[in-house]
N, C-alpha and C. Protein backbone atom coordinates (compact mmCIF):
# COMPACT_ATOMS: atom_id res chain seq x y z
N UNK A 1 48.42 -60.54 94.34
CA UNK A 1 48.31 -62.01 94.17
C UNK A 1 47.07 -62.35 93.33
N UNK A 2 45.74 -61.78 94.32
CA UNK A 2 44.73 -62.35 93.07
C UNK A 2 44.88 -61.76 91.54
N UNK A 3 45.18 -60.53 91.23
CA UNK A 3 45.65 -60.24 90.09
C UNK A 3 46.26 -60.94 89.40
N UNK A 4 47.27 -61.18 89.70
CA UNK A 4 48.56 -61.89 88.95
C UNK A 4 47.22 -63.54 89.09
N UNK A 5 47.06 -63.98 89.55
CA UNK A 5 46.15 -64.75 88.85
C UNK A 5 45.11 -64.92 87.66
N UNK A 6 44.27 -63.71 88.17
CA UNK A 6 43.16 -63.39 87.16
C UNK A 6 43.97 -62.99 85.92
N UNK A 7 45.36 -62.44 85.89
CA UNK A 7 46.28 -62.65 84.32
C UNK A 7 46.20 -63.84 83.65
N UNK A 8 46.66 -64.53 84.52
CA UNK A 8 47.35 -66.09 84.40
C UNK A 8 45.90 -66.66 83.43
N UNK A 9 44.58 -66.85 84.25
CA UNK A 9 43.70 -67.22 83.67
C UNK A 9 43.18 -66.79 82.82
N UNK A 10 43.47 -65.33 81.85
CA UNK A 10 43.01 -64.37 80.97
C UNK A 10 44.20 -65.00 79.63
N UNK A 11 45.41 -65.19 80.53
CA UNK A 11 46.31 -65.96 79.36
C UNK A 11 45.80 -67.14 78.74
N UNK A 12 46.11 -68.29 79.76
CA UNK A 12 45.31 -69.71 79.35
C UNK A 12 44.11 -69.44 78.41
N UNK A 13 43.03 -68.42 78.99
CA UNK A 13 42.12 -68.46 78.41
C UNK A 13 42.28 -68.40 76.47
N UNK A 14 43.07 -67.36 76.30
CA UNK A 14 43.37 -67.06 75.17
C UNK A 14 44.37 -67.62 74.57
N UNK A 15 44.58 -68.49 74.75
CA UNK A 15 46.35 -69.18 74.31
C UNK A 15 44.70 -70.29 73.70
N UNK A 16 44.29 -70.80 74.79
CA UNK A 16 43.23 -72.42 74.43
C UNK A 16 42.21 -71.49 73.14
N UNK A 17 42.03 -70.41 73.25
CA UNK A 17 41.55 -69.79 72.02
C UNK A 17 42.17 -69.53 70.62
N UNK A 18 43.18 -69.54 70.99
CA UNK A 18 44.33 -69.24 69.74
C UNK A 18 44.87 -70.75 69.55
N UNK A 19 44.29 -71.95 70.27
CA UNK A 19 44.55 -73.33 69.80
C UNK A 19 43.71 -73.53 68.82
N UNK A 20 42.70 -73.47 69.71
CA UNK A 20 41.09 -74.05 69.22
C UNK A 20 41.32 -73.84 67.54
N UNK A 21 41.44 -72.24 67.31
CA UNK A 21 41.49 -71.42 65.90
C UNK A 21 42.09 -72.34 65.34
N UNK A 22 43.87 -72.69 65.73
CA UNK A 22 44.49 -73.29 64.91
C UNK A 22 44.21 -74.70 64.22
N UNK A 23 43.69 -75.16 65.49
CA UNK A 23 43.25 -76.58 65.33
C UNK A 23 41.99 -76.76 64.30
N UNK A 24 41.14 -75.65 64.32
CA UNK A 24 39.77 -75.16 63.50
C UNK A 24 40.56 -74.95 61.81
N UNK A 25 41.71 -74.05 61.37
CA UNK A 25 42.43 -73.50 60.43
C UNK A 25 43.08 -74.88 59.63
N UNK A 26 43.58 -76.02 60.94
CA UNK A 26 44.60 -77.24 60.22
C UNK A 26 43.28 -78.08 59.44
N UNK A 27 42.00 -78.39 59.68
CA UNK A 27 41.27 -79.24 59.90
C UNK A 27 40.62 -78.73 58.64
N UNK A 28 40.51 -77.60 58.21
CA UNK A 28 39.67 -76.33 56.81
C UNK A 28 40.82 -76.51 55.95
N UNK A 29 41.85 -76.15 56.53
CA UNK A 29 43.38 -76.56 55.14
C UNK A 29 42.75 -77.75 54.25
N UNK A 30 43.21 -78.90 55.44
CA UNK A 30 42.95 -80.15 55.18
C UNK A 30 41.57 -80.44 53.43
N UNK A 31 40.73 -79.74 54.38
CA UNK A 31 39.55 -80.07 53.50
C UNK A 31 39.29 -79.22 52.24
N UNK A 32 40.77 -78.48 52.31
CA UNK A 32 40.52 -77.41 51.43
C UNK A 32 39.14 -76.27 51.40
N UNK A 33 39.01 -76.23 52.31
CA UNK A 33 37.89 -75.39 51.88
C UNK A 33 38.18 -73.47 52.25
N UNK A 34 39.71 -73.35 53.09
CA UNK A 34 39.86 -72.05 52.97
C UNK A 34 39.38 -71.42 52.17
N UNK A 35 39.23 -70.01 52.57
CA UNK A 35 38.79 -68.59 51.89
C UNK A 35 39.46 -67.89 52.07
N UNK A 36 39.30 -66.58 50.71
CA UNK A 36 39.78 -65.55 51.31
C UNK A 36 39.87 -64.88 52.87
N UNK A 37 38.20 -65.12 53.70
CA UNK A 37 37.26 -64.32 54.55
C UNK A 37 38.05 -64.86 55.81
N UNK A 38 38.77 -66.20 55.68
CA UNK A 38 39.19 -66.79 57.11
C UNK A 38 40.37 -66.12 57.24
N UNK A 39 41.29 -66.09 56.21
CA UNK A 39 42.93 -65.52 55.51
C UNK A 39 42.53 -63.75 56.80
N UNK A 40 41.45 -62.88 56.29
CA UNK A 40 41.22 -62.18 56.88
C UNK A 40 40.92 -62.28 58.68
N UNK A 41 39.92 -62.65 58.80
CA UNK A 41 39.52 -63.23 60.25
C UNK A 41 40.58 -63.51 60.92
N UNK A 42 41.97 -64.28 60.36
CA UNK A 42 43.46 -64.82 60.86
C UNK A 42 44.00 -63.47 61.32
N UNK A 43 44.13 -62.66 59.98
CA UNK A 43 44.93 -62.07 60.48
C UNK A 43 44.31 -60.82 61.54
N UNK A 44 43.26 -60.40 61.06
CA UNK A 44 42.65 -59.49 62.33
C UNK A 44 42.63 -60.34 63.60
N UNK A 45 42.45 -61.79 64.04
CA UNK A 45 42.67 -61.89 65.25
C UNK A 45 44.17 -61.87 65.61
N UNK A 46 45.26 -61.71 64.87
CA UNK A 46 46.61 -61.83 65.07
C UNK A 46 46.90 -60.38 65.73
N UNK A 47 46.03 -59.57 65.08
CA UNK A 47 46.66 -57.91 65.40
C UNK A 47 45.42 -57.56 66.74
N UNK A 48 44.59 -58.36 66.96
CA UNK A 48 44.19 -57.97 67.94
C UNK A 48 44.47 -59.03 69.17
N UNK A 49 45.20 -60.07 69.00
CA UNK A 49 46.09 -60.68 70.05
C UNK A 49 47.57 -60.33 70.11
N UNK A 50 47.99 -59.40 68.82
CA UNK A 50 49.21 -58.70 68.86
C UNK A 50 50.04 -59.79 68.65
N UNK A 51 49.68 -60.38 67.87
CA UNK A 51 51.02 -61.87 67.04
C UNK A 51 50.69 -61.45 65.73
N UNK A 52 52.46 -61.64 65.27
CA UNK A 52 52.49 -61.50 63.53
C UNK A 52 51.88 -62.19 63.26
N UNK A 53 51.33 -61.61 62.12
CA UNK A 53 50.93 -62.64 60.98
C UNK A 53 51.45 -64.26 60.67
N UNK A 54 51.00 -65.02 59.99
CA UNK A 54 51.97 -65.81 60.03
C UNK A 54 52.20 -66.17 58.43
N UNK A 55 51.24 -65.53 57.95
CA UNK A 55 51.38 -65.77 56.01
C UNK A 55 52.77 -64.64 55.99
């Protein structure tokens, strides 16, 4: 039981992390100011949260 909790909250945790990013990524579009360096940063956090890519 406490396990299967301490998941639960390891999920949330990282889902509101993988918002934050996105919400951080829509807001840099916007202003144009992407880089190559973020393009990177994206996708290494994708393969180390184990989600495709999305380019």
């Amino acid at each position: 039981m406490y396990k299967e909790l301490q998941d639960k909250k390891q999920n949330a945790l990282l889902l509101s992390l993988r918002e934050q990013q996105d919400l951080y990524m829509a807001a840099a579009n916007k202003k144009g100011v992407l880089k190559t360096t973020t393009r990177l940063q994206r996708q290494a956090t994708d393969r180390y949260f184990a989600r495709p890519v999305s380019w």
